[in-house]
Protein backbone atom coordinates (compact mmCIF):
# COMPACT_ATOMS: atom_id res chain seq x y z
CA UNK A 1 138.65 30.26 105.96
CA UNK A 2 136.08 30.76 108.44
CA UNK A 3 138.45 32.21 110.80
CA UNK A 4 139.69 34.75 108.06
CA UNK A 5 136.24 35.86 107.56
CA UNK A 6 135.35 36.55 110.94
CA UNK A 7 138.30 38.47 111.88
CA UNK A 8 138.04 40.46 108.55
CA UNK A 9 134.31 41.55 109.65
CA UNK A 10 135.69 41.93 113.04
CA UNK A 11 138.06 44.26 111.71
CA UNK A 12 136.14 46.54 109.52
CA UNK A 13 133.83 46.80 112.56
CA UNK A 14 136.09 47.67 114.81
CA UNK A 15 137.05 50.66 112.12
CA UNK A 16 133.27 51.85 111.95
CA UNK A 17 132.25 51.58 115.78
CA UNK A 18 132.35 55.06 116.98
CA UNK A 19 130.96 55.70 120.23
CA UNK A 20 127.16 57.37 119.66
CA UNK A 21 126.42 60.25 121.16
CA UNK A 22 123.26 62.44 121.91
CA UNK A 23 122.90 64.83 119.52
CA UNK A 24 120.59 67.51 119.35
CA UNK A 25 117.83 67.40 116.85
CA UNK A 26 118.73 70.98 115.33
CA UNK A 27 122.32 70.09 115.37
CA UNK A 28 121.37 66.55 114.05
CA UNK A 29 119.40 67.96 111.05
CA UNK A 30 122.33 70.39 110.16
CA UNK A 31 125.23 67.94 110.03
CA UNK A 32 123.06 65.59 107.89
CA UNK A 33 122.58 69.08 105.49
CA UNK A 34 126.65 69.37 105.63
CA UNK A 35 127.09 65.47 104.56
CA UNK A 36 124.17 65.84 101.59
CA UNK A 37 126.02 69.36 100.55
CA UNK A 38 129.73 67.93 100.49
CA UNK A 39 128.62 64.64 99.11
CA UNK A 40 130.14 62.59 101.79
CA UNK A 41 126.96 60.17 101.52
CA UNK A 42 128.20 59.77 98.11
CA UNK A 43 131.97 59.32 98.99
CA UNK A 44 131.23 56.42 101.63
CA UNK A 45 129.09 54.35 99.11
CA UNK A 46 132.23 54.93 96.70
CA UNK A 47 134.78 54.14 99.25
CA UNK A 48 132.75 50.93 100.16
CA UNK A 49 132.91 49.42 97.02
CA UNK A 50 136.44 50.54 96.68
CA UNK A 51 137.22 48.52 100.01
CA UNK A 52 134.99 45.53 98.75
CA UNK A 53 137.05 45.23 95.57
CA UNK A 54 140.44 45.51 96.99
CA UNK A 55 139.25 42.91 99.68
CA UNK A 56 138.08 40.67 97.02
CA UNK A 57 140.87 41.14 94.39
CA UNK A 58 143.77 40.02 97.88
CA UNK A 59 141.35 37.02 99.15
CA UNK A 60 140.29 35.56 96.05
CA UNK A 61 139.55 31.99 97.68
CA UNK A 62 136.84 33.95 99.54
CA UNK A 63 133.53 32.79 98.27
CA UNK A 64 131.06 35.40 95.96
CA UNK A 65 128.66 34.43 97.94
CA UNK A 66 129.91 36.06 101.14
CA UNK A 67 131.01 39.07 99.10
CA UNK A 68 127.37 39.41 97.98
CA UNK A 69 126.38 39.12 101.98
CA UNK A 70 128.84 41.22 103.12
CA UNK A 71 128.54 44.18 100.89
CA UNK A 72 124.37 43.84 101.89
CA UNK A 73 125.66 44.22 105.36
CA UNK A 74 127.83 47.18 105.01
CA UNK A 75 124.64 49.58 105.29
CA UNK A 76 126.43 53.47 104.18
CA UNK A 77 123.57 54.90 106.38
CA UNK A 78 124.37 53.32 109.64
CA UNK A 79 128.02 54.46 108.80
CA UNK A 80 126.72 58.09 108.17
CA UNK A 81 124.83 57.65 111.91
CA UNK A 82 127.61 56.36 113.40
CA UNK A 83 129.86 59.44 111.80
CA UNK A 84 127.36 62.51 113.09
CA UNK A 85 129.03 62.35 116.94
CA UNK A 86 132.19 63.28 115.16
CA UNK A 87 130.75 66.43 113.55
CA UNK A 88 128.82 67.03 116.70
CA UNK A 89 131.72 66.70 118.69
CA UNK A 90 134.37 68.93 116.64
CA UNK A 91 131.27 71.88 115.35
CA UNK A 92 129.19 73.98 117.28
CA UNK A 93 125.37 74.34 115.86
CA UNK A 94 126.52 77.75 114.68
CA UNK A 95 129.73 76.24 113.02
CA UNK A 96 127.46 73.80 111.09
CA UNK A 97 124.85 76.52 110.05
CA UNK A 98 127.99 78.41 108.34
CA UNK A 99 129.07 75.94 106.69
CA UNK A 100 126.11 74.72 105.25
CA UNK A 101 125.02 78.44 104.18
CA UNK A 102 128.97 78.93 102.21
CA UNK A 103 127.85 75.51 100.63
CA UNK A 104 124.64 76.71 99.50
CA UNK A 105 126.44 79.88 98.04
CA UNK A 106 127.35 80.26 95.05
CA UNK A 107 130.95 80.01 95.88
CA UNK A 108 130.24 76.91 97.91
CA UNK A 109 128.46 75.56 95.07
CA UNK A 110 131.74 76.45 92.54
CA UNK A 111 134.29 74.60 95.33
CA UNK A 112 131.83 71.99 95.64
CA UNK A 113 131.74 71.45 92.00
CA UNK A 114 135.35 71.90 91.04
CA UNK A 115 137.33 69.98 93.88
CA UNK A 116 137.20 66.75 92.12
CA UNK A 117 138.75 68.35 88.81
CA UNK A 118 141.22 70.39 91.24
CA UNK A 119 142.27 67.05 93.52
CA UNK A 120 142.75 64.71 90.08
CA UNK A 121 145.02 67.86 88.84
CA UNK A 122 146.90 68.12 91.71
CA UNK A 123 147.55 64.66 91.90
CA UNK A 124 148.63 64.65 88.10
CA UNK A 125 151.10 68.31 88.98
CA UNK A 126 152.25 66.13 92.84
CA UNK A 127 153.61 62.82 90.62
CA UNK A 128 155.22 65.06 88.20
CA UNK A 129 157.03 67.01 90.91
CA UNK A 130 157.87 64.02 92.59
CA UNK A 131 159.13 62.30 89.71
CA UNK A 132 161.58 65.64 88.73
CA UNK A 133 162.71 65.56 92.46
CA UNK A 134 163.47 61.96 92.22
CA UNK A 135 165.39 62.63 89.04
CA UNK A 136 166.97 65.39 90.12
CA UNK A 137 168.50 63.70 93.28
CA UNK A 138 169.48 60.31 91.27
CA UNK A 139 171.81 62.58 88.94
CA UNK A 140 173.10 64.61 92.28
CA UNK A 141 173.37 61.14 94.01
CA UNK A 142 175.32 59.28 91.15
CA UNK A 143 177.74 62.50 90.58
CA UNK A 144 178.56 62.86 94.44
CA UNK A 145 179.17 58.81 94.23
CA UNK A 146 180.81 58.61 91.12
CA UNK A 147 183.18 61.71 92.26
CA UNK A 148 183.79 59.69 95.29
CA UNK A 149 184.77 56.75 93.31
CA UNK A 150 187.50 58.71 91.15
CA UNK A 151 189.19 59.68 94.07
């Protein structure tokens, strides 16, 4: 079990360890306004407990105790730290300021406030679409086979 539980940390490390980079201090300072804005800080404490659970619910010979340990480990900030290179790497200082003036706007503010509602709606309209396709092709499958068959 020992084994299991180091190559699960080694894995999840292995996920987070982005190589740092120098960023500037202005840039810096902007990307952590983008991550408060868009509540990514928010999203990665969410998705950690998300992982946690669904870690916990397929090893369930794993210990509480090292659940407790690991989750204390799994610090969201030095995940956010690690994460800035990636914004300073794909957005230019001017980029950044942009987006973090359209998120202060008004309009920001409204996409900012509606995407959840929009994404969980979407979902709901995607899985009834799928489902109809699925039905739809099932009754043209089984006519095609069934015409087949007769002949």
């Amino acid at each position: 079990m020992n084994k299991l539980i180091l190559i699960m940390v080694f894995t999840i490390a292995s996920f987070i360890s982005i190589a740092q980079a120098e960023v500037p201090a202005d840039k810096y300072q902007e990307i952590v306004k983008m991550l408060q804005l868009t509540g990514t800080e928010k999203l990665l404490g969410e998705m950690k407990l998300t992982m946690i659970n669904g870690m916990k619910a397929s090893m369930p010979k794993v210990p509480a105790t090292f659940w407790t340990k690991f989750e204390s480990k799994m610090d969201m900030a030095a995940l956010t730290e690690k994460i800035i290179p990636l914004y300073d790497k794909y957005y230019t200082l001017e980029d950044l300021k942009a987006i973090n003036a359209f998120y202060r706007s008004p309009a920001g503010l409204k996409v900012l406030s509606t995407s959840p509602q929009i994404f969980q709606e979407s979902l709901a309209i995607g899985r009834k679409w799928g489902e109809q396709m699925g039905k739809e092709a099932s009754e043209e499958f089984e006519k095609e086979s069934g015409s087949k068959a007769k002949k």
